[in-house]
C-alpha atoms as a PDB file:
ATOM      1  CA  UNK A   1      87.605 102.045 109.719  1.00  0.00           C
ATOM      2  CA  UNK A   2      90.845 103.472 108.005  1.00  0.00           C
ATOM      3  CA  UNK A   3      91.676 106.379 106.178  1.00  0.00           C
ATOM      4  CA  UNK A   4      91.990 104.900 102.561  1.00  0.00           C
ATOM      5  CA  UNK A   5      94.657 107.059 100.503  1.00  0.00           C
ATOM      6  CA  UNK A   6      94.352 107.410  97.325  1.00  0.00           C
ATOM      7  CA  UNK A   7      96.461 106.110  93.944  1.00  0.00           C
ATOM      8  CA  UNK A   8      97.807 109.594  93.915  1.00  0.00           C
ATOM      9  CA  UNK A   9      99.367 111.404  96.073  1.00  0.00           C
ATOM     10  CA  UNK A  10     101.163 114.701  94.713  1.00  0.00           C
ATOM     11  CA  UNK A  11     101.731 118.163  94.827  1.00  0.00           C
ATOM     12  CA  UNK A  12      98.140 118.289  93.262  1.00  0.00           C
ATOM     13  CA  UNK A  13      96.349 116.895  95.506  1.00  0.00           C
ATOM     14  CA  UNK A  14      98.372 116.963  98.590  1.00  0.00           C
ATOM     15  CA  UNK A  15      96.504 120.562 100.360  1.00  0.00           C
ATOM     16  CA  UNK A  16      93.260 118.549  99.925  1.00  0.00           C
ATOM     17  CA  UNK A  17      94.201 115.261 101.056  1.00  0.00           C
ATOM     18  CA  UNK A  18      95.725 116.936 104.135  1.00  0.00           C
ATOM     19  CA  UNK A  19      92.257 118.974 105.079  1.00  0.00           C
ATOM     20  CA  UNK A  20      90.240 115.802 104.592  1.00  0.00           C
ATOM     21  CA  UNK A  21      92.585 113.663 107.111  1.00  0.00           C
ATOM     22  CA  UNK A  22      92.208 116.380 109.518  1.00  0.00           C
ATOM     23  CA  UNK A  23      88.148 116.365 109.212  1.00  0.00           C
ATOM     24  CA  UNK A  24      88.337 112.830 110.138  1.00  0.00           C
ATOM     25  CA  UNK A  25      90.682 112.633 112.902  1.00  0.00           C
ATOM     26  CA  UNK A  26      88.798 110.098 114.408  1.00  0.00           C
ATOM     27  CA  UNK A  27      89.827 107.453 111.415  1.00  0.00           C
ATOM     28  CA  UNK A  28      93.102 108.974 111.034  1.00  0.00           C
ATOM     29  CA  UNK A  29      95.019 107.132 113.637  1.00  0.00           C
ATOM     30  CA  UNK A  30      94.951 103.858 110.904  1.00  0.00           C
ATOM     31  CA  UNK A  31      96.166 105.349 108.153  1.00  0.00           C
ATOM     32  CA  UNK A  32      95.258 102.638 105.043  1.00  0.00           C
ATOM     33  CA  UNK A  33      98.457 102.670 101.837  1.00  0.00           C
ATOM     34  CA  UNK A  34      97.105  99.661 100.545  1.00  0.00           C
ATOM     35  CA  UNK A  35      96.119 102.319  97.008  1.00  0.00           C
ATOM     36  CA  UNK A  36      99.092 104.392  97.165  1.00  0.00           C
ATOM     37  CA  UNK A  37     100.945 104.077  93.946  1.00  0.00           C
ATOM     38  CA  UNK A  38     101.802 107.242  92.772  1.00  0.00           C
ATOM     39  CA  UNK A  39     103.612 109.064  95.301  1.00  0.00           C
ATOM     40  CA  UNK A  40     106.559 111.507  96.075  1.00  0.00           C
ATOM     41  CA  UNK A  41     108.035 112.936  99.162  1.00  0.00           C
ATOM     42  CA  UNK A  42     104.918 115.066  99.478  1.00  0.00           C
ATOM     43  CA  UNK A  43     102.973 111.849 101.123  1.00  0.00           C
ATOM     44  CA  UNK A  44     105.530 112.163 104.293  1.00  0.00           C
ATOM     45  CA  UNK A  45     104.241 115.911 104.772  1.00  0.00           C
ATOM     46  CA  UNK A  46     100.774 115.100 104.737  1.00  0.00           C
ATOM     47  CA  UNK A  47     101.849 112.435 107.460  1.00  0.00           C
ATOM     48  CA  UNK A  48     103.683 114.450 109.561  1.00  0.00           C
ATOM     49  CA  UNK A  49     101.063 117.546 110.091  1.00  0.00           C
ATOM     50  CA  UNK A  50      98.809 114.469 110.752  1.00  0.00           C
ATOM     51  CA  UNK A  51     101.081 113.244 113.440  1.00  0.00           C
ATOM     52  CA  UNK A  52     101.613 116.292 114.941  1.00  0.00           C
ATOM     53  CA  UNK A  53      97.740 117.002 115.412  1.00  0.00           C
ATOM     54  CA  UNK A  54      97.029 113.424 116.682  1.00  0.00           C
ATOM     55  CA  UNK A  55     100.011 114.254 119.014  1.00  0.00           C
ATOM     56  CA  UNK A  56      98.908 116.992 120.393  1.00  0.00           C
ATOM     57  CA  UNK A  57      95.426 114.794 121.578  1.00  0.00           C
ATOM     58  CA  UNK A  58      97.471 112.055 122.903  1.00  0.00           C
ATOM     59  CA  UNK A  59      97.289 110.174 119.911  1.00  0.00           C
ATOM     60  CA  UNK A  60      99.481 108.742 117.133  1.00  0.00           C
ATOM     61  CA  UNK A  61      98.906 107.528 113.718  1.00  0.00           C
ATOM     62  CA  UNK A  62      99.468 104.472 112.370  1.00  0.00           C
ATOM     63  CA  UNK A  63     100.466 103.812 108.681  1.00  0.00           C
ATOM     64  CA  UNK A  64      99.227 100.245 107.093  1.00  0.00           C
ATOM     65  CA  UNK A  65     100.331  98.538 103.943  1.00  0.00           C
ATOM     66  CA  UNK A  66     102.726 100.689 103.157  1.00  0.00           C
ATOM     67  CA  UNK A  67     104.472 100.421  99.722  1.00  0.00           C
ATOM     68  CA  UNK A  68     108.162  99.174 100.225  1.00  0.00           C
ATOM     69  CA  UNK A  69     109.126 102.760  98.390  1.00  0.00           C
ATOM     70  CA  UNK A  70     107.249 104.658 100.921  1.00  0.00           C
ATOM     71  CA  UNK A  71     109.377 102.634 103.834  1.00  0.00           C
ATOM     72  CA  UNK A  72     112.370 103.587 102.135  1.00  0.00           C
ATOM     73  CA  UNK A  73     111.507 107.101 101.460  1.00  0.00           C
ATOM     74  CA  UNK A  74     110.591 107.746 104.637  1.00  0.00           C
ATOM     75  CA  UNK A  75     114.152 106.332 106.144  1.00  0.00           C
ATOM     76  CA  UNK A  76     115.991 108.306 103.803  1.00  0.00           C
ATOM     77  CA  UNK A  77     114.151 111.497 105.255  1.00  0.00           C
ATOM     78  CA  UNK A  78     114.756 109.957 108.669  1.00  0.00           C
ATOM     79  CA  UNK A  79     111.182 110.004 109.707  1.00  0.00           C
ATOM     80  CA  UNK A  80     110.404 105.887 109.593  1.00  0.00           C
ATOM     81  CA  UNK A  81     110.565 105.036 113.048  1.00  0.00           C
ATOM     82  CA  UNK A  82     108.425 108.860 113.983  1.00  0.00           C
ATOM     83  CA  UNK A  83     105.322 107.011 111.544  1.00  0.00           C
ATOM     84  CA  UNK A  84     105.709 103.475 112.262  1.00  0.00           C
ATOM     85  CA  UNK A  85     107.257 102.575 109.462  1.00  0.00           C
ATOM     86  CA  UNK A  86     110.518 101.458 110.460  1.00  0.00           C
END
């Protein structure tokens, strides 16, 4: 089972979201877009800290249905190919 996202991901939310991916490591490592709509360069953050715990068990995490904006976003901060996404 995937972690689901939500519509919304923002400076609001993003502190939150991050704890709650890292109390369920074991469904981070498929990390579900599929809701993501509102989002900003915040998202990537939460992604990296995730990668860098998963990382340091031997894991990685993997990012799924991933809005095209997201793909670009993460390019333009160089970080595509790091989350899958390239």
């Amino acid at each position: 089972m995937p972690f689901l996202l939500p519509a919304s991901v923002t400076q609001d939310n993003v502190s939150q979201l991050e704890k709650d991916g890292l109390l369920n490591l074991a469904v981070l490592r498929t990390v579900d877009c599929s809701n993501l709509k509102d989002f900003d360069s915040t998202v990537l953050t939460i992604f990296l800290a995730w990668q860098k715990k998963l990382q340091a068990d031997g894991q990685q995490i993997s990012v799924q249905n991933a809005p095209e904006k997201l793909t670009v976003l993460a390019g333009v901060y160089g970080v595509a190919e790091l989350l899958g996404l390239s």
